[in-house]
Protein backbone atom coordinates (compact mmCIF):
# COMPACT_ATOMS: atom_id res chain seq x y z
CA UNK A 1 90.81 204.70 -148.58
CA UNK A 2 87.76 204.89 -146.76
CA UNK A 3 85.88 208.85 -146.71
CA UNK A 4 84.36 208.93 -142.96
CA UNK A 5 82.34 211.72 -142.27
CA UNK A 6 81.79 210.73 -138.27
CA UNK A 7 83.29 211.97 -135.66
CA UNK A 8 86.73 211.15 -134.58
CA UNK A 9 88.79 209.44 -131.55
CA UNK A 10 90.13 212.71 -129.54
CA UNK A 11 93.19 210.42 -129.21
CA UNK A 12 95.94 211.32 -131.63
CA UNK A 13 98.38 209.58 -133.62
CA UNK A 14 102.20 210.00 -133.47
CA UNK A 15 103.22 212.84 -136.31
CA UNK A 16 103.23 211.72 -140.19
CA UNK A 17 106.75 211.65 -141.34
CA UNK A 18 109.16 214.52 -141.65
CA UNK A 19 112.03 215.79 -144.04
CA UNK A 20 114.65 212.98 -144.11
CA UNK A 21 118.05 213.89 -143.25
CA UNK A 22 121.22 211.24 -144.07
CA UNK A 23 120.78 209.89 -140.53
CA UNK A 24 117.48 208.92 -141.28
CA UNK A 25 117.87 207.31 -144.59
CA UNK A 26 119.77 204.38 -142.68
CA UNK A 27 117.32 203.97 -139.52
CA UNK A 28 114.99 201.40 -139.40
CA UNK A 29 111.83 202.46 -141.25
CA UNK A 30 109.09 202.30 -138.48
CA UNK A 31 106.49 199.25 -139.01
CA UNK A 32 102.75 200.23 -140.04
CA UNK A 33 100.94 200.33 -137.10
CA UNK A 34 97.19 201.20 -138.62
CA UNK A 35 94.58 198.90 -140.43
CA UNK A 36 92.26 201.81 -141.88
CA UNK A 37 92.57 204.92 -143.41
CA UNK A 38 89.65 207.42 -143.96
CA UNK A 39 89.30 211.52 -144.67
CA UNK A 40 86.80 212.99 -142.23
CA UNK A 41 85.29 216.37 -143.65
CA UNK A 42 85.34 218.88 -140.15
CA UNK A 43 84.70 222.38 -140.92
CA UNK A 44 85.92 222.93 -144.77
CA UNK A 45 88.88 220.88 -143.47
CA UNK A 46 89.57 217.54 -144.12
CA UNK A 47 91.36 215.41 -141.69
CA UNK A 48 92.85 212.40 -142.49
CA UNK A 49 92.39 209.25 -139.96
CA UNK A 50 94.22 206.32 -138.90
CA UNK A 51 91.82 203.51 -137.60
CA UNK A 52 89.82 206.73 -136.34
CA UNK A 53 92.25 208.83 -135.56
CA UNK A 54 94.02 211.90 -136.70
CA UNK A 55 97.44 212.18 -137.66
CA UNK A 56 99.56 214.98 -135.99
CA UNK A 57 102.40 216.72 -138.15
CA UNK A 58 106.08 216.98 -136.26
CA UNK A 59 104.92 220.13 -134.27
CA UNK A 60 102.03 218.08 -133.22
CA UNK A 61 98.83 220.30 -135.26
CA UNK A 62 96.57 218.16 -136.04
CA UNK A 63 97.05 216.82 -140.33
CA UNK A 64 94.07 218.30 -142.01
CA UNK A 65 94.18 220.32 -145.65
CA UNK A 66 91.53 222.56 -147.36
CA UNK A 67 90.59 220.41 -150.48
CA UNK A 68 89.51 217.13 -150.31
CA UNK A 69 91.37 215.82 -153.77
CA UNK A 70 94.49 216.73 -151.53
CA UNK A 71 92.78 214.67 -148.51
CA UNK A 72 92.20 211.77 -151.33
CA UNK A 73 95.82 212.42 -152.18
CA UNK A 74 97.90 212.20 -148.46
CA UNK A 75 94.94 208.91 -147.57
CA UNK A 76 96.65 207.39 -150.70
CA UNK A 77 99.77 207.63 -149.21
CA UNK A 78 99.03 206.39 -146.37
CA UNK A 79 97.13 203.63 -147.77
CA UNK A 80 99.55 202.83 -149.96
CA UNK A 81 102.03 201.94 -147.31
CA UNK A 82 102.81 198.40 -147.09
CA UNK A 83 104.36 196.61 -143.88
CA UNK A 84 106.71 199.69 -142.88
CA UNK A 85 106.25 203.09 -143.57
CA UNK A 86 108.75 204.71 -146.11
CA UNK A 87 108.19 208.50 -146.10
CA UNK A 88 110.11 208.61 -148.46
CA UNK A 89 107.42 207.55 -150.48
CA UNK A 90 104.95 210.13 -148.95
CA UNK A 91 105.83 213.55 -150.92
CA UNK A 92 102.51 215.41 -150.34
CA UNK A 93 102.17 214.27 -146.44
CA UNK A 94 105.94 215.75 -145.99
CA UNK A 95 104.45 219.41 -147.94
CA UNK A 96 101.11 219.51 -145.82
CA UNK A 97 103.56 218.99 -142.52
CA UNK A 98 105.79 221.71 -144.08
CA UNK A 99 102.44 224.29 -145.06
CA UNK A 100 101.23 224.01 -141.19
CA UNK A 101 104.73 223.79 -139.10
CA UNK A 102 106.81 226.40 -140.83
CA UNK A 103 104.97 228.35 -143.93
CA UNK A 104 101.48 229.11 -141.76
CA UNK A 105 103.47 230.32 -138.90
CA UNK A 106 105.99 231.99 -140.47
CA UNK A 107 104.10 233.48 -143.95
CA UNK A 108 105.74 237.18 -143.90
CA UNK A 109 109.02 235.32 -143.43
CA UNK A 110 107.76 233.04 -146.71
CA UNK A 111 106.79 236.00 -148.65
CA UNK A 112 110.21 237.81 -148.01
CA UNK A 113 111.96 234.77 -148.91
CA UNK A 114 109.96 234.84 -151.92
CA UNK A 115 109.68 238.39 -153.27
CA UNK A 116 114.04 238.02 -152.96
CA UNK A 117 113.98 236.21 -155.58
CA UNK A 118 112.49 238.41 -157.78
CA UNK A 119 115.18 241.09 -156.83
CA UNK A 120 117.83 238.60 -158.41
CA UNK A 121 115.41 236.63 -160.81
CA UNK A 122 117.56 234.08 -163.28
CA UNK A 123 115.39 235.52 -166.40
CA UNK A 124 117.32 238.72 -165.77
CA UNK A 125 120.75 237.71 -166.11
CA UNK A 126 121.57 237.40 -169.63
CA UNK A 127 124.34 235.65 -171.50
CA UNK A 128 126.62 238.09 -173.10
CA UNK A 129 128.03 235.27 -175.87
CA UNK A 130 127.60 233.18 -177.83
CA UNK A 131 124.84 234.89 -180.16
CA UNK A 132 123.06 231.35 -180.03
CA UNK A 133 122.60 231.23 -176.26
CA UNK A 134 121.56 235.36 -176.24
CA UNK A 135 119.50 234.40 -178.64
CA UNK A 136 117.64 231.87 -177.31
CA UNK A 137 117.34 233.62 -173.96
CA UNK A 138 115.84 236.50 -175.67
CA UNK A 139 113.33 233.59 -177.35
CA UNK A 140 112.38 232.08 -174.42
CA UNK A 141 112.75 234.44 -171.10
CA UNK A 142 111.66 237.81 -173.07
CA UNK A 143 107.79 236.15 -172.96
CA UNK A 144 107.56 235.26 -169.39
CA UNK A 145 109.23 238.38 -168.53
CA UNK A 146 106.84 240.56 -170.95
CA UNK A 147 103.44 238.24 -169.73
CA UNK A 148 104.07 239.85 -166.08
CA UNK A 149 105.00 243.42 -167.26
CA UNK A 150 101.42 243.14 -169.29
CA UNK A 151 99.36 240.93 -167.01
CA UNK A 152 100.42 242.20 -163.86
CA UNK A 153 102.53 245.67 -164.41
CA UNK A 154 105.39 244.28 -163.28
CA UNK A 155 108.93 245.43 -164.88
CA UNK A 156 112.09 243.60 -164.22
CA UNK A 157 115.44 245.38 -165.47
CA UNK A 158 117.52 243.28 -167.25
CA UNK A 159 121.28 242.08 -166.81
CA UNK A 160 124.28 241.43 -168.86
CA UNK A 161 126.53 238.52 -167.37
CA UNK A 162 126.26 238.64 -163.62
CA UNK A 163 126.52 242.31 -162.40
CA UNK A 164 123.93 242.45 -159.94
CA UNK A 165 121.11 244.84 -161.08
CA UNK A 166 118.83 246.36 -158.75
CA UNK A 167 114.89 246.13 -158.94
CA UNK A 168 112.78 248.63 -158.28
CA UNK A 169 111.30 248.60 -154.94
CA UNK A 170 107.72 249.75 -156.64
CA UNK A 171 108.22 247.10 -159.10
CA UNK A 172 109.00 244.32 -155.75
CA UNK A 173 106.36 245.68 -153.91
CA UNK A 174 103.87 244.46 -156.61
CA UNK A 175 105.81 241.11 -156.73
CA UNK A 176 104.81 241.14 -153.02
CA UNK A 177 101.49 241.63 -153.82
CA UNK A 178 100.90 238.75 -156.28
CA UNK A 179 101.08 236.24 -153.25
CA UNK A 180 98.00 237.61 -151.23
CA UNK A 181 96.21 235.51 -152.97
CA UNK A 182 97.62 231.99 -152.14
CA UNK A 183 97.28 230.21 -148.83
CA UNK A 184 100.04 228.06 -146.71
CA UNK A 185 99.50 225.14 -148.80
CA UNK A 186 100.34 226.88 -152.14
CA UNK A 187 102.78 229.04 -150.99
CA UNK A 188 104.66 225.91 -149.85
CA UNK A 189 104.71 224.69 -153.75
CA UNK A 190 105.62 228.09 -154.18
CA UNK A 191 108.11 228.43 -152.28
CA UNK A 192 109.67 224.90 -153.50
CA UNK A 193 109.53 225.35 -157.12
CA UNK A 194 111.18 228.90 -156.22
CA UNK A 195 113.66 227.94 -154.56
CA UNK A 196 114.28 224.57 -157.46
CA UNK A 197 114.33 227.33 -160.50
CA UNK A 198 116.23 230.34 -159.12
CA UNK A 199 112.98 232.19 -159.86
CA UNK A 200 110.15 233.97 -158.64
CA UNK A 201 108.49 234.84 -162.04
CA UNK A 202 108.48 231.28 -163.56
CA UNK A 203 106.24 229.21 -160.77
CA UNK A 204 104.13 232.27 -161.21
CA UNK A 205 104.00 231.92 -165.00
CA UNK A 206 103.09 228.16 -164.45
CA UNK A 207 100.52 228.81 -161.67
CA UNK A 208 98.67 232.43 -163.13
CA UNK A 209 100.18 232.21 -166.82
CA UNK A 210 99.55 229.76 -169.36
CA UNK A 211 103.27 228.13 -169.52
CA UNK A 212 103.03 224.07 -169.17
CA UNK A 213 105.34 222.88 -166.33
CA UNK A 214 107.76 221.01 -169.32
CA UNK A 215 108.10 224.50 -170.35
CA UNK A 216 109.12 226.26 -166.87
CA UNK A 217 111.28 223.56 -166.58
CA UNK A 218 113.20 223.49 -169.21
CA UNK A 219 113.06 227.47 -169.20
CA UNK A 220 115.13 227.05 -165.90
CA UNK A 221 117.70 225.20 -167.29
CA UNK A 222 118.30 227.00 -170.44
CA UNK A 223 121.77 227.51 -170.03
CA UNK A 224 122.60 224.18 -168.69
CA UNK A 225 120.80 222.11 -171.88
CA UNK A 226 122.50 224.74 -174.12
CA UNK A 227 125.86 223.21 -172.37
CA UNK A 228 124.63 219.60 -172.42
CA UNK A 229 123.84 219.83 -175.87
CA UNK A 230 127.29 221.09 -176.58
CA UNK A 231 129.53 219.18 -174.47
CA UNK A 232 127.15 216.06 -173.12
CA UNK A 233 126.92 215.23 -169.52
CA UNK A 234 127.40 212.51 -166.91
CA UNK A 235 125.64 209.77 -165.76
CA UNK A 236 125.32 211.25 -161.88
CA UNK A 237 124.69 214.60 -163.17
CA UNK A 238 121.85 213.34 -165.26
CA UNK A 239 120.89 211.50 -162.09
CA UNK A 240 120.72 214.44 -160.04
CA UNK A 241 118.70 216.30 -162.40
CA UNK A 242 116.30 213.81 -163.10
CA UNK A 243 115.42 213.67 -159.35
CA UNK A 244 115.27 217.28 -159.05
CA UNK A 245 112.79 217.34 -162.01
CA UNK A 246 110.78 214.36 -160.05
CA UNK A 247 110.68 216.72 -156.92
CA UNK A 248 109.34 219.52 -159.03
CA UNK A 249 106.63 217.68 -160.87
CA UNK A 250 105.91 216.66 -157.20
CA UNK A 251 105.33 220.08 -156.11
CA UNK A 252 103.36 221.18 -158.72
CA UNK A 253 101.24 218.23 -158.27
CA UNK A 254 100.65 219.41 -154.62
CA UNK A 255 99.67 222.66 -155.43
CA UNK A 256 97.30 221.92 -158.25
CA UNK A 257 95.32 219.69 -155.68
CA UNK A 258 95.63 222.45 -152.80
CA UNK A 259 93.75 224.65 -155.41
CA UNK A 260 90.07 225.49 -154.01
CA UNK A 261 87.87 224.87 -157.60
């Protein structure tokens, strides 16, 4: 990857990939078209170029991001590709495309989305038996829920089984208010690991908190490894799970290099 701080073609490139559906997982992967790929700094922005070009997402904005280890990041990708282009392959170009097409655009929409799941967060639905599983939900979910009551004044009420439990609306409203501070690009990774834990309070105990993403993880799936560990699993359910944890690990990876240091 090549850094190019000169202007620009005005010509643009067809869009980077999108979100694969079924359909496209059998179509012909289209052939690399581009010798050279370089990051052009315009702005604070950085763009990043095909032989001199930009690259366009799906709804045709033009592919530029606000830190330039991100910009390193999506050129890699790009770079990377070989004589067709698998986007498969290209998990942070797919986010960026997602962070200008439908989080910039759409960011109260995003932020409703993710204050909702605070109102029904999975730390406040407790187990009612065995004692070992209360137990250990009381070990590990009573810390991330008491690190935003301190840090942030932030109280979630608490469940037993799954009777819905309502929040207070004071208590959501300063939810709301803990995502001011992020822009499209990390509300996307957000928004993602959200919607991958059943949680609003754990991506914000591994971006604000100081919880390692091994630990929000597995804090996520409490209940399930409590069940594994009891009655085993399957080879496709472990299969599942370990892509799901790839897709996380993904998105955390995408915020940490949207960060502005």
């Amino acid at each position: 990857m090549n850094k190019d701080n000169t202007s620009s073609k005005d010509a643009a490139l067809p869009s980077g990939p999108k979100y694969m559906s079924k359909a496209d997982s059998v179509r012909p992967k289209p052939k690399r078209f581009y010798k050279e790929v370089s990051l052009k700094n315009s702005d604070d922005q950085y763009e990043i170029l095909l032989d001199g070009r930009v690259i366009k997402t799906p709804m045709k904005s033009t592919l530029a991001v606000k830190t330039e280890p991100l910009g390193i990041a999506i050129s890699d990708e790009w770079s990377a590709q070989e004589e067709e282009i698998d986007s498969e392959t290209m998990i942070l170009t797919k986010l960026a495309n997602t962070a200008l097409d439908r989080v910039a655009p759409r960011r109260g929409d995003i932020l409703e989305e993710l204050v909702s799941y605070g109102g029904n967060d999975l730390l406040c639905y407790r187990a009612t038996d065995p004692n070992s599983l209360v137990e250990l939900e009381q070990k590990v979910w009573d810390p991330i829920l008491n690190w935003i009551k301190e840090q942030h004044n932030i109280r979630l009420e608490l469940a037993a089984g799954v009777v819905h439990v309502s929040q207070s609306s004071s208590e959501i409203t300063k939810l709301a208010g803990l995502y001011d501070q992020f822009d499209e690009f990390e509300l996307t990774a957000l928004h993602n690991m959200t919607t991958m834990l059943g949680s609003a309070v754990l991506p914000l105990a591994l971006v604000l908190g100081d919880w390692e993403s091994a630990d929000v993880w597995d804090a996520a799936h409490l209940e399930e490894n409590f069940q594994i560990e009891r009655w085993g699993t399957d080879e496709q359910a472990r299969n599942r799970r370990e892509f799901r944890h790839g897709e996380f690990l993904e998105t955390y990876n995408f915020y940490q290099l949207s960060r502005k240091s």
